[in-house]
Protein backbone atom coordinates (compact mmCIF):
# COMPACT_ATOMS: atom_id res chain seq x y z
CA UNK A 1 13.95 5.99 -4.67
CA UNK A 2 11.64 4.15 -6.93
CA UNK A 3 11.30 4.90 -10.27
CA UNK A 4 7.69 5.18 -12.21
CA UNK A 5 7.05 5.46 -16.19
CA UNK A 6 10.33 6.76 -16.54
CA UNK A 7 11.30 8.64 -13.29
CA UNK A 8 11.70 8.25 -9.79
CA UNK A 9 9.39 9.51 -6.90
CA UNK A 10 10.96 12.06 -3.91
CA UNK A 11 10.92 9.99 -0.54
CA UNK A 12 8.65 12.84 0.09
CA UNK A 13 6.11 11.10 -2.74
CA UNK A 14 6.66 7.79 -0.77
CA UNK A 15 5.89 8.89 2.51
CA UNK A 16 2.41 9.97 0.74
CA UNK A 17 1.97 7.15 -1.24
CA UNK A 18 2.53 5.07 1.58
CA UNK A 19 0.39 7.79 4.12
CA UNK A 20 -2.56 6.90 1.53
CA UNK A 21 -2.32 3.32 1.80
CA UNK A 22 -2.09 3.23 5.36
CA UNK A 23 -4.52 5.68 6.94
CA UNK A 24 -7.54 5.63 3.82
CA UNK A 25 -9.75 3.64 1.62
CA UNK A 26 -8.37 4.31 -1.42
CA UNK A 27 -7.85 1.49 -3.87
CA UNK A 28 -4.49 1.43 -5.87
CA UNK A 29 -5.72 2.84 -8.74
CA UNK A 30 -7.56 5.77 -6.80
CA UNK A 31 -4.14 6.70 -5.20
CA UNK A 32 -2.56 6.04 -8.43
CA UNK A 33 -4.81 8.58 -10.13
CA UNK A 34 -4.30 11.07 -6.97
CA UNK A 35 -0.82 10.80 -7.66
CA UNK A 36 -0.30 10.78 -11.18
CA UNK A 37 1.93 7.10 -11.61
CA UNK A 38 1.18 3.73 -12.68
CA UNK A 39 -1.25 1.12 -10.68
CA UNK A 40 1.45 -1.05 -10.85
CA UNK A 41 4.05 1.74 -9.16
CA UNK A 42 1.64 1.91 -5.86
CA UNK A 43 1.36 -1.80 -5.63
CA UNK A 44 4.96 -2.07 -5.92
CA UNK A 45 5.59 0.86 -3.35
CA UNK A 46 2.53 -1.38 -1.22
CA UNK A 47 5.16 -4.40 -1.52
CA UNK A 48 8.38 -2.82 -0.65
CA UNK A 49 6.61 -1.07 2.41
CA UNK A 50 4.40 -4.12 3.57
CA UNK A 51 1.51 -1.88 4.36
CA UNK A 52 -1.31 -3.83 2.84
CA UNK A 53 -2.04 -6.97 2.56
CA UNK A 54 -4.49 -8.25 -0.44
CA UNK A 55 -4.13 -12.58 0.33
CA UNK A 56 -5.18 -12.77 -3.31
CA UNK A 57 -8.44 -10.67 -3.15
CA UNK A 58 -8.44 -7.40 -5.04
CA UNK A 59 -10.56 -5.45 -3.34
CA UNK A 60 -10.05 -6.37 0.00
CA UNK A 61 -7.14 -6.14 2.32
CA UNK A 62 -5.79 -5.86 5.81
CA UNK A 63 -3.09 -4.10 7.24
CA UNK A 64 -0.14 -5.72 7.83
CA UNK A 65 0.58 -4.25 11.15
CA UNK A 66 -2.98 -5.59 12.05
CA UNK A 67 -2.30 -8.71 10.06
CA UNK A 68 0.92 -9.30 12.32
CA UNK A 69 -0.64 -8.56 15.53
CA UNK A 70 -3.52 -10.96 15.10
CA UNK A 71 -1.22 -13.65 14.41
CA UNK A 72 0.72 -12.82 17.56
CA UNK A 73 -2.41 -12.49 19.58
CA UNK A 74 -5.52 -14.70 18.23
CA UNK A 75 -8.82 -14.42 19.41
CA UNK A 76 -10.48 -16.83 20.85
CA UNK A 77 -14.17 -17.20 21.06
């Protein structure tokens, strides 16, 4: 479990949290509004999990499923 302003989120709460950084737009703090917790709770779920990654942008991010297979596989041109 992880634990946000004071209490911890159901792995049921993870699966979502990590659900909403996988398969949507949604910035951190838009899925941090949607489920109540801290900007800083998400991005720490977003660390543990590996789902995004940000390379030092903000607003912009890949996927580090996509981010692994790219390295495996680069395209040339």
């Amino acid at each position: 479990m992880i634990r946000s302003q004071g209490r911890y989120f159901t792995d049921k709460q993870i699966e979502r949290i990590v659900l909403l950084l996988r398969e949507t737009e949604m910035t951190l703090p838009e899925i941090a509004t949607r489920m109540n917790c801290s900007r800083s709770a998400i991005a720490a779920i977003n660390q543990k999990f590996q789902v995004r990654d940000y390379e030092g942008k903000r607003s912009q991010w890949t996927l580090w499923a996509n981010h692994l297979e790219n390295q495996r596989n680069p395209q040339t041109v």
